[in-house]
Protein backbone atom coordinates (compact mmCIF):
# COMPACT_ATOMS: atom_id res chain seq x y z
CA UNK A 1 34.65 -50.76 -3.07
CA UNK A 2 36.88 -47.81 -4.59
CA UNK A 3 34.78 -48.52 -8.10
CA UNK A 4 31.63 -48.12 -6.31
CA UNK A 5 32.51 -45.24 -4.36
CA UNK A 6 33.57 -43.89 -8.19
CA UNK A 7 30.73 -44.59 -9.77
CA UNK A 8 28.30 -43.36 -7.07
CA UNK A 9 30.85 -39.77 -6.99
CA UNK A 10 30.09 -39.44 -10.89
CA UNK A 11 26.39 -40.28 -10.39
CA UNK A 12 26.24 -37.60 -7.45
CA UNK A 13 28.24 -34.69 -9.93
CA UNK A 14 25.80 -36.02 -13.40
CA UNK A 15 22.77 -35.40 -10.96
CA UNK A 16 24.17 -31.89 -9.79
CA UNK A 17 25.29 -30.78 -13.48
CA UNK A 18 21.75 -31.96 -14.81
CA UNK A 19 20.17 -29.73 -11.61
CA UNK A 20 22.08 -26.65 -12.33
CA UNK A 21 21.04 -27.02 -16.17
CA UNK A 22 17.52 -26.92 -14.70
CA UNK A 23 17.81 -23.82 -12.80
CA UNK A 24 19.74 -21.96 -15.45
CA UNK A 25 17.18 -23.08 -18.06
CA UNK A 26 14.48 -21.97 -15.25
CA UNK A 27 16.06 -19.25 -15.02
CA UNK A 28 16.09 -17.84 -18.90
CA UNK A 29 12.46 -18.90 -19.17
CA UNK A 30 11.60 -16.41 -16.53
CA UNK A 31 13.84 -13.66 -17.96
CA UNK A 32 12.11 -14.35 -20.85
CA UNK A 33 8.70 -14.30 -19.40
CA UNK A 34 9.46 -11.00 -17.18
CA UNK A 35 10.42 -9.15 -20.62
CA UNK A 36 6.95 -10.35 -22.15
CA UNK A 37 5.29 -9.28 -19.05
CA UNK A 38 6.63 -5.77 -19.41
CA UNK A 39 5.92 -5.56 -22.98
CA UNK A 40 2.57 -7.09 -22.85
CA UNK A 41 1.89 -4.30 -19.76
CA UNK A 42 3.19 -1.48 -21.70
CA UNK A 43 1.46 -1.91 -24.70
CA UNK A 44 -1.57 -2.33 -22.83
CA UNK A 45 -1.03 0.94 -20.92
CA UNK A 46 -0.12 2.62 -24.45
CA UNK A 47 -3.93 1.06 -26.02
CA UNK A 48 -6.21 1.65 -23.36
CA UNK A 49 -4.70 3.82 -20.96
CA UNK A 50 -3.54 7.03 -22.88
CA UNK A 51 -5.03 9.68 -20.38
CA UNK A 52 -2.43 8.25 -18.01
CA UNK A 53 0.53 8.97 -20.43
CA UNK A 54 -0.62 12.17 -21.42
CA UNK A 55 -0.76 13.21 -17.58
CA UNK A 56 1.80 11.59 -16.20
CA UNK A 57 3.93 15.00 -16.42
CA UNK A 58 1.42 17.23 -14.77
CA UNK A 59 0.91 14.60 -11.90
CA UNK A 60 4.89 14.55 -11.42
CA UNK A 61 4.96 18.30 -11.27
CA UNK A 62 5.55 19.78 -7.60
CA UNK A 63 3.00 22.26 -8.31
CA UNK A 64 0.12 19.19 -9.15
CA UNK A 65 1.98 17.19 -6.19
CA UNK A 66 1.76 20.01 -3.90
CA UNK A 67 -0.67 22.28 -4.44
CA UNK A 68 -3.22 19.53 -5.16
CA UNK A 69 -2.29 17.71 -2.12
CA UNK A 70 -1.86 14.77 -4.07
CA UNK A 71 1.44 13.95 -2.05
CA UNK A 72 0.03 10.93 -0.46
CA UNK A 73 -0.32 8.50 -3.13
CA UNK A 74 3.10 9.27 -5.15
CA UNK A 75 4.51 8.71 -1.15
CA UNK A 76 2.98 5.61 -0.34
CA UNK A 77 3.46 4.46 -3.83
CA UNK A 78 7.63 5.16 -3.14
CA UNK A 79 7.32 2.98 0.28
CA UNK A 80 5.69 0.38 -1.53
CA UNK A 81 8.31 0.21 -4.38
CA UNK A 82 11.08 0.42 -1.57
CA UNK A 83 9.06 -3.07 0.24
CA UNK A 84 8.92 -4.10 -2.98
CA UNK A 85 12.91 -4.10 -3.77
CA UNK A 86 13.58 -5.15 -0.40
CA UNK A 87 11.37 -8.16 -1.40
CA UNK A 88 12.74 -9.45 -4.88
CA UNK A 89 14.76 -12.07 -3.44
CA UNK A 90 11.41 -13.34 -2.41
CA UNK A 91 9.71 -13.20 -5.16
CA UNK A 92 12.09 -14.31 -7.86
CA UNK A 93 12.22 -17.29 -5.06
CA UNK A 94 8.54 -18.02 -5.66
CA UNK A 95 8.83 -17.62 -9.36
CA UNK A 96 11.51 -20.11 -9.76
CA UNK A 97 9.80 -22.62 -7.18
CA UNK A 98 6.71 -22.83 -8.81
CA UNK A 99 7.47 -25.49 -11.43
CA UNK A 100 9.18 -27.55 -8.30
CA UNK A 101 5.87 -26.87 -6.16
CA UNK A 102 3.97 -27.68 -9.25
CA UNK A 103 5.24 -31.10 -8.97
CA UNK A 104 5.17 -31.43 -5.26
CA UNK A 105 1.47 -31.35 -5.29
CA UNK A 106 1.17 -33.54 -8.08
CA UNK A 107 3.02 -36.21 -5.98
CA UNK A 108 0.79 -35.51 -3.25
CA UNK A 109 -2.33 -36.23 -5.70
CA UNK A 110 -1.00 -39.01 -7.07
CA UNK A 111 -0.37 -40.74 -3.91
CA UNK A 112 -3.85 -40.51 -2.39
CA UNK A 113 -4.78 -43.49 -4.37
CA UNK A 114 -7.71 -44.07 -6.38
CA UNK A 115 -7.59 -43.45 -10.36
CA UNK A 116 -4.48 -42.28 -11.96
CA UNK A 117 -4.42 -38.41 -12.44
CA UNK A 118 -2.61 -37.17 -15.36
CA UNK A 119 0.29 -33.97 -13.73
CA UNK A 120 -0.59 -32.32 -17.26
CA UNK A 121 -4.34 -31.84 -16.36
CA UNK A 122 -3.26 -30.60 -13.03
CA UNK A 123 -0.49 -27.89 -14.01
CA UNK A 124 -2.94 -27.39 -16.91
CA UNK A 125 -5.64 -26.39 -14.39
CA UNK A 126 -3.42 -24.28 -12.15
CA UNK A 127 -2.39 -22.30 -14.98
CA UNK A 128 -5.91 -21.48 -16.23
CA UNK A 129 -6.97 -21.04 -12.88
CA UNK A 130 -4.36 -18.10 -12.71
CA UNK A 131 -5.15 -16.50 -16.57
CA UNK A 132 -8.64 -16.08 -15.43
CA UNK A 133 -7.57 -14.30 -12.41
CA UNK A 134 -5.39 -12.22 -14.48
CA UNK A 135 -7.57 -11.61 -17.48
CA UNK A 136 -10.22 -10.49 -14.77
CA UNK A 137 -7.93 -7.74 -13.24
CA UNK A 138 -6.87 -6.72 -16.26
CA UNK A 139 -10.87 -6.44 -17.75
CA UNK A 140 -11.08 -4.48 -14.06
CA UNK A 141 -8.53 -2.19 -14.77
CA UNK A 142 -10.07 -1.08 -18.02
CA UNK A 143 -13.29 -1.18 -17.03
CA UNK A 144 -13.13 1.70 -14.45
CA UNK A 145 -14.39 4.59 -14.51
CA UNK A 146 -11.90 7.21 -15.96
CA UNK A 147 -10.71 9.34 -13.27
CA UNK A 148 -7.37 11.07 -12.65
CA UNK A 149 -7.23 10.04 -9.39
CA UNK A 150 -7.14 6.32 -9.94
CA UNK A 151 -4.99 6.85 -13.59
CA UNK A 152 -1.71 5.42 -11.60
CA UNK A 153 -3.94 2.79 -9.77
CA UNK A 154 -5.48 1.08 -13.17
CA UNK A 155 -2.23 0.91 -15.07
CA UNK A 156 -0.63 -1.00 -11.98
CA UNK A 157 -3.58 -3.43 -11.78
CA UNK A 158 -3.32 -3.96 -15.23
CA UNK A 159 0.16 -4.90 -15.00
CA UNK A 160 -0.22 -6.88 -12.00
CA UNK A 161 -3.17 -9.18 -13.99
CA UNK A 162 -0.35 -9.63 -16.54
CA UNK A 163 1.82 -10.48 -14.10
CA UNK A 164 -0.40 -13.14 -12.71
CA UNK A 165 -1.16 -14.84 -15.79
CA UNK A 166 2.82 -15.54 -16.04
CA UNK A 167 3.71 -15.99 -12.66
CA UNK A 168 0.98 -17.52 -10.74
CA UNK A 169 1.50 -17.14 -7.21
CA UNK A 170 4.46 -15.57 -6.97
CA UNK A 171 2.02 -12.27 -7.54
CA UNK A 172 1.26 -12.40 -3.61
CA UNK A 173 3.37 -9.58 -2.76
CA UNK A 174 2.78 -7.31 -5.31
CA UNK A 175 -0.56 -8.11 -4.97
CA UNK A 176 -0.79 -6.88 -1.26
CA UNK A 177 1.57 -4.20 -1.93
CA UNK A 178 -0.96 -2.95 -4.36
CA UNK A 179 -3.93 -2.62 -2.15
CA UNK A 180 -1.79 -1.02 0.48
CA UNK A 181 -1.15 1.61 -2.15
CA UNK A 182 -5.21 1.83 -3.16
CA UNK A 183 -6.04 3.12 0.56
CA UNK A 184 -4.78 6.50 0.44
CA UNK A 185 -6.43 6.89 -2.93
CA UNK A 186 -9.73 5.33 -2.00
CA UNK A 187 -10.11 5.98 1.64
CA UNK A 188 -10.94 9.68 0.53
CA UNK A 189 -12.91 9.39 -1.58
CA UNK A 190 -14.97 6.86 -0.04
CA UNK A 191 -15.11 9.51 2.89
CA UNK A 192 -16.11 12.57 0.60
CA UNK A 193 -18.92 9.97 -1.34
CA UNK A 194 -20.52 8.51 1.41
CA UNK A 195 -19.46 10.52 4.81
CA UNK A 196 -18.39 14.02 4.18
CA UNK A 197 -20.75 15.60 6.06
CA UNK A 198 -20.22 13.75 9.16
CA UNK A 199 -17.05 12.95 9.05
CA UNK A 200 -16.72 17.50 9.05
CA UNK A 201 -19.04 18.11 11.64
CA UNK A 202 -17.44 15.69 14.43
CA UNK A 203 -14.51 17.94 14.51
CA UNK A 204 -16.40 21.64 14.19
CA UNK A 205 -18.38 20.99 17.64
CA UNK A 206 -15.32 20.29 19.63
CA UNK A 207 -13.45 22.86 17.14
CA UNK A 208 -15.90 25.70 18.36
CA UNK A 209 -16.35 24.99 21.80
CA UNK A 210 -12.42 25.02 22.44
CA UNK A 211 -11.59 28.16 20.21
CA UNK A 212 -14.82 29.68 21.88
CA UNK A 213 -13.53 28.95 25.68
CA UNK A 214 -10.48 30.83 24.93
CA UNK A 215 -11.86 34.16 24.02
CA UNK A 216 -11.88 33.89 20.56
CA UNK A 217 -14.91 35.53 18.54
CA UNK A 218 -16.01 32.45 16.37
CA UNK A 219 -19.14 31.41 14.87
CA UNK A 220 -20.43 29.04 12.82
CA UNK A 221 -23.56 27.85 10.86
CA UNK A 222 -23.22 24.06 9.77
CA UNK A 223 -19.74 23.67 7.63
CA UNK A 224 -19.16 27.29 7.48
CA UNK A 225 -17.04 29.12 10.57
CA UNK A 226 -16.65 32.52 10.08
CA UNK A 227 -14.81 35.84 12.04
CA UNK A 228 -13.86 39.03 11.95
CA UNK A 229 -9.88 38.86 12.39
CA UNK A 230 -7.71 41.07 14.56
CA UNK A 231 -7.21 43.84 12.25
CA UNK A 232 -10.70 43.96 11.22
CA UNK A 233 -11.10 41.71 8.19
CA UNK A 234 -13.97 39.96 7.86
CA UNK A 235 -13.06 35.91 6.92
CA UNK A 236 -15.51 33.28 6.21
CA UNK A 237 -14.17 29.08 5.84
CA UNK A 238 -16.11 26.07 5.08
CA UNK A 239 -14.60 22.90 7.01
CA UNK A 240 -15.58 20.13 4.95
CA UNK A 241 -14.58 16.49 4.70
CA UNK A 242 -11.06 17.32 3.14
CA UNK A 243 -9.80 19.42 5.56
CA UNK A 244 -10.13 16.41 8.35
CA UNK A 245 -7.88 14.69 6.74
CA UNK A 246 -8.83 11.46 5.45
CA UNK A 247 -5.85 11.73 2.75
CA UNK A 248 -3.73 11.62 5.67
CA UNK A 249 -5.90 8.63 7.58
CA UNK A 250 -5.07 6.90 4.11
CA UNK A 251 -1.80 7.15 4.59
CA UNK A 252 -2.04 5.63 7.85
CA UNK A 253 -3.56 3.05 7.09
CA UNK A 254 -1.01 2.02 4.53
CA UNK A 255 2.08 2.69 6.68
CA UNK A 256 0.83 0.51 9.78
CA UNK A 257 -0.60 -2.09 6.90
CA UNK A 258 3.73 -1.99 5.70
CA UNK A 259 4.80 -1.65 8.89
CA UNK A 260 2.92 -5.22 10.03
CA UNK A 261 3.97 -6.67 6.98
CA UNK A 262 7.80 -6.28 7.61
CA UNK A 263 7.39 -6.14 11.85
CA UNK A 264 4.44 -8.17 12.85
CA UNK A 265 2.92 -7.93 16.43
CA UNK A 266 0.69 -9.77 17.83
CA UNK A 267 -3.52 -9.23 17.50
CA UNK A 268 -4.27 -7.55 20.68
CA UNK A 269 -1.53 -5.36 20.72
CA UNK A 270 -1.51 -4.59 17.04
CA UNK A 271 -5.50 -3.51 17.55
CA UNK A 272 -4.81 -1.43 20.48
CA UNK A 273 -2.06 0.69 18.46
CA UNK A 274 -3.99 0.71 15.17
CA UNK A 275 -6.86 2.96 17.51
CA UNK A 276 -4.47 4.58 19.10
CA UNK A 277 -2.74 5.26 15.76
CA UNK A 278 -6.35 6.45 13.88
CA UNK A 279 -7.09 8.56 16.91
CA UNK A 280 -3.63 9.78 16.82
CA UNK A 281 -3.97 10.96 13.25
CA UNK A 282 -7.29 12.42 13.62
CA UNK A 283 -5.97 14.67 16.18
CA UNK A 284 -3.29 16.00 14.45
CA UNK A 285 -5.73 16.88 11.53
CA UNK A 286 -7.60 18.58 14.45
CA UNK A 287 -4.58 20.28 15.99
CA UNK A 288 -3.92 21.39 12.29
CA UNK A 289 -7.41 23.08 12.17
CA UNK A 290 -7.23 25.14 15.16
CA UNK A 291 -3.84 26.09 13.92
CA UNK A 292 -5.17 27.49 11.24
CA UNK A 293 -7.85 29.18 11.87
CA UNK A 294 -5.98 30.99 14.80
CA UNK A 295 -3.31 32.34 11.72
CA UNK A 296 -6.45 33.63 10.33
CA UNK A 297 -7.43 35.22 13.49
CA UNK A 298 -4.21 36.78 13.96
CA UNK A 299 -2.38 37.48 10.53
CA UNK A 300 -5.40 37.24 8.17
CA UNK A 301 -7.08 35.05 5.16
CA UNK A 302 -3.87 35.41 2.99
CA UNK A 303 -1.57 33.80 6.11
CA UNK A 304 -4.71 31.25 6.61
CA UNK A 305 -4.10 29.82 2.80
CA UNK A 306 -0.45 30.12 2.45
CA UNK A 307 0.14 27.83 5.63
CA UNK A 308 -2.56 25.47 4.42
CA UNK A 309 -0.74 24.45 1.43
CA UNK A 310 2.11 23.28 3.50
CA UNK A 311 1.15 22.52 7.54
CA UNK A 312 0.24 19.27 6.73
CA UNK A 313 3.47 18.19 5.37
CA UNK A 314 4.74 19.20 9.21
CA UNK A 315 2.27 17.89 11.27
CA UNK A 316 1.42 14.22 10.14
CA UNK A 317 5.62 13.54 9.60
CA UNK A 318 6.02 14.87 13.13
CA UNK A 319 3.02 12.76 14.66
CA UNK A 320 4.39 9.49 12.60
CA UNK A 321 7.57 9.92 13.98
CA UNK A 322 6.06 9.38 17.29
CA UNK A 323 3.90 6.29 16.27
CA UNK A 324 6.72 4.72 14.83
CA UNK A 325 8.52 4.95 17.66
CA UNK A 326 6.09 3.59 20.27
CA UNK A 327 5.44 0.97 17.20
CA UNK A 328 9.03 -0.37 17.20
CA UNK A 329 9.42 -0.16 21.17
CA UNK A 330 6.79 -2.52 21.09
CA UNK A 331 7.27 -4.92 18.25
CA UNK A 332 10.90 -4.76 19.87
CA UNK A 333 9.77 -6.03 23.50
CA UNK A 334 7.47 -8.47 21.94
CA UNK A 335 10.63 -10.13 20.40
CA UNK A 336 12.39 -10.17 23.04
CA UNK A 337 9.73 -11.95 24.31
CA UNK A 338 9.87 -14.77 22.23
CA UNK A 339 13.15 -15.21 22.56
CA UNK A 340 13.11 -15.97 25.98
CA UNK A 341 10.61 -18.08 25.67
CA UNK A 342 12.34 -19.92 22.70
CA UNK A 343 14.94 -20.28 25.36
CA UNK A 344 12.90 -21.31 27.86
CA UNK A 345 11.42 -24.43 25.95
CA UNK A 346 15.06 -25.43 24.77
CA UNK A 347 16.08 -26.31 28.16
């Protein structure tokens, strides 16, 4: 019996040694593969994306940042990296699985009976399945249309369809972490292409008739609101599309879309706080128009424009302070929910 037990010991240690060969040789192969993924990305960037390297210092410049109110995207761009870190274990995880989940489904294949199916043919197909997918976001990326605004956005896709043609599946995160990033970038635009005008004049009615029922000597014709201030100067503003917001909606959009990734609630009550969340953020983009135009009233145009390059960057914090805060009160309860009824079903 002691020789057995031996023998089966130094089977059992072979069988571990030989395993941890396989995950260090995993291992190196995906070093390997994440160095020609970044090299393969870069020198893509550097061929057909050489507007974005020639701009990237003006768009990292406060005054571009700020002035341009091009904060959003650079800020939901730094969450997403931060979800993105917090994630690695995850998807280094998925990248060293894949072989292993590779083979699990060739088991399952094999065992359904039936003719023989070679594992080659099947890893074979997975694996072209997943350079077409890449190749295609990568054609996407440079088939654009040039535009500074999506200069950031087309070098990342490209880079993620390189990603996906060595990696596979474990580009799921990045993947969804890239169109959270998209909405504040596309969500205005979208709004100025095929909305502006509506999406301008739902807040001037209300805007008038509540400056109006207060005393205050404003008038408007369409998009255009104009007044003589308090020390006589005659200003004139045109409230279009921009100035409602929808850079900050984007950015709404994203957070709750990161905010149910890492603390999911359930359907109803995530829908009833996503409206109460858009509705939220409209209003403050409201609030931040009557502000403003009452600084005109009172201190003049110059007062009007220097607190419009920097209200926003008050207001919208302040307001998703708030949402987060009713957000986490209720993801909180709903765990403690589940808990109890975890507890509940044990005994």
């Amino acid at each position: 019996m002691g020789k057995i037990e031996k023998f089966e010991n130094i089977d059992c240690w072979k069988e571990a040694m030989n395993f941890m060969n396989f995950m260090n040789f995993q291992t190196l192969q995906t070093a390997k593969k994440l160095g020609l993924w970044f090299m393969a990305s870069l020198a893509i960037s550097l061929i057909f994306f050489q507007e974005f390297w020639a701009s990237l210092g003006t768009m990292l410049s406060p005054d571009w940042i700020f002035g341009q109110n091009n904060a959003s995207p650079w800020g939901v761009l730094g969450l997403c990296g931060i979800w993105l870190w917090l994630k690695r274990k995850e998807i280094w995880k998925e990248i060293l699985e894949s072989w292993q989940v590779r083979k699990l489904q060739v088991g399952r294949l094999e065992g359904r009976g039936g003719e023989p199916y070679e594992p080659s043919n099947f890893i074979n197909l997975q694996t072209f399945e997943f350079a077409l997918l890449g190749l295609a976001l990568v054609a996407g990326a440079i088939l654009m249309p040039s535009s500074r605004d999506f200069l950031v956005f087309q070098v990342l896709l490209a880079s993620l369809g390189v990603f996906v043609i060595f990696f596979g599946r474990a580009a799921k995160i990045p993947s969804i972490l890239l169109g959270i990033y998209s909405l504040p970038i596309s969500f205005p635009l979208l709004i100025n292409k095929f909305a502006q005008l509506p999406y301008s004049i739902i807040a001037i009615k209300p805007l008038m008739w509540i400056l109006t029922s207060l005393g205050y000597p404003f008038q408007n014709q369409g998009q255009l609101i104009y007044f003589t201030s308090a020390s006589g100067e005659p200003i004139s503003v045109a409230i279009i599309a921009a100035c409602m917001g929808p850079a900050t909606m984007g950015v709404f959009l994203a957070i709750f879309a990161l905010m149910m990734l890492d603390t999911p609630l359930p359907p109803k009550k995530a829908a009833w706080l996503f409206l109460f969340g858009v509705a939220g953020t409209w209003f403050q983009s409201f609030i931040r128009l009557i502000f403003l135009l009452l600084v005109g009233y009172h201190w003049g145009a110059d007062a009007l424009w220097a607190d419009h390059s920097w209200i926003t960057y008050v207001l919208f914090p302040l307001w998703y302070l708030l949402f987060a805060y009713i957000y986490f009160r209720q993801a909180g309860g709903w765990s403690q929910k589940l808990k109890k009824q975890k507890v509940v079903g044990r005994l």
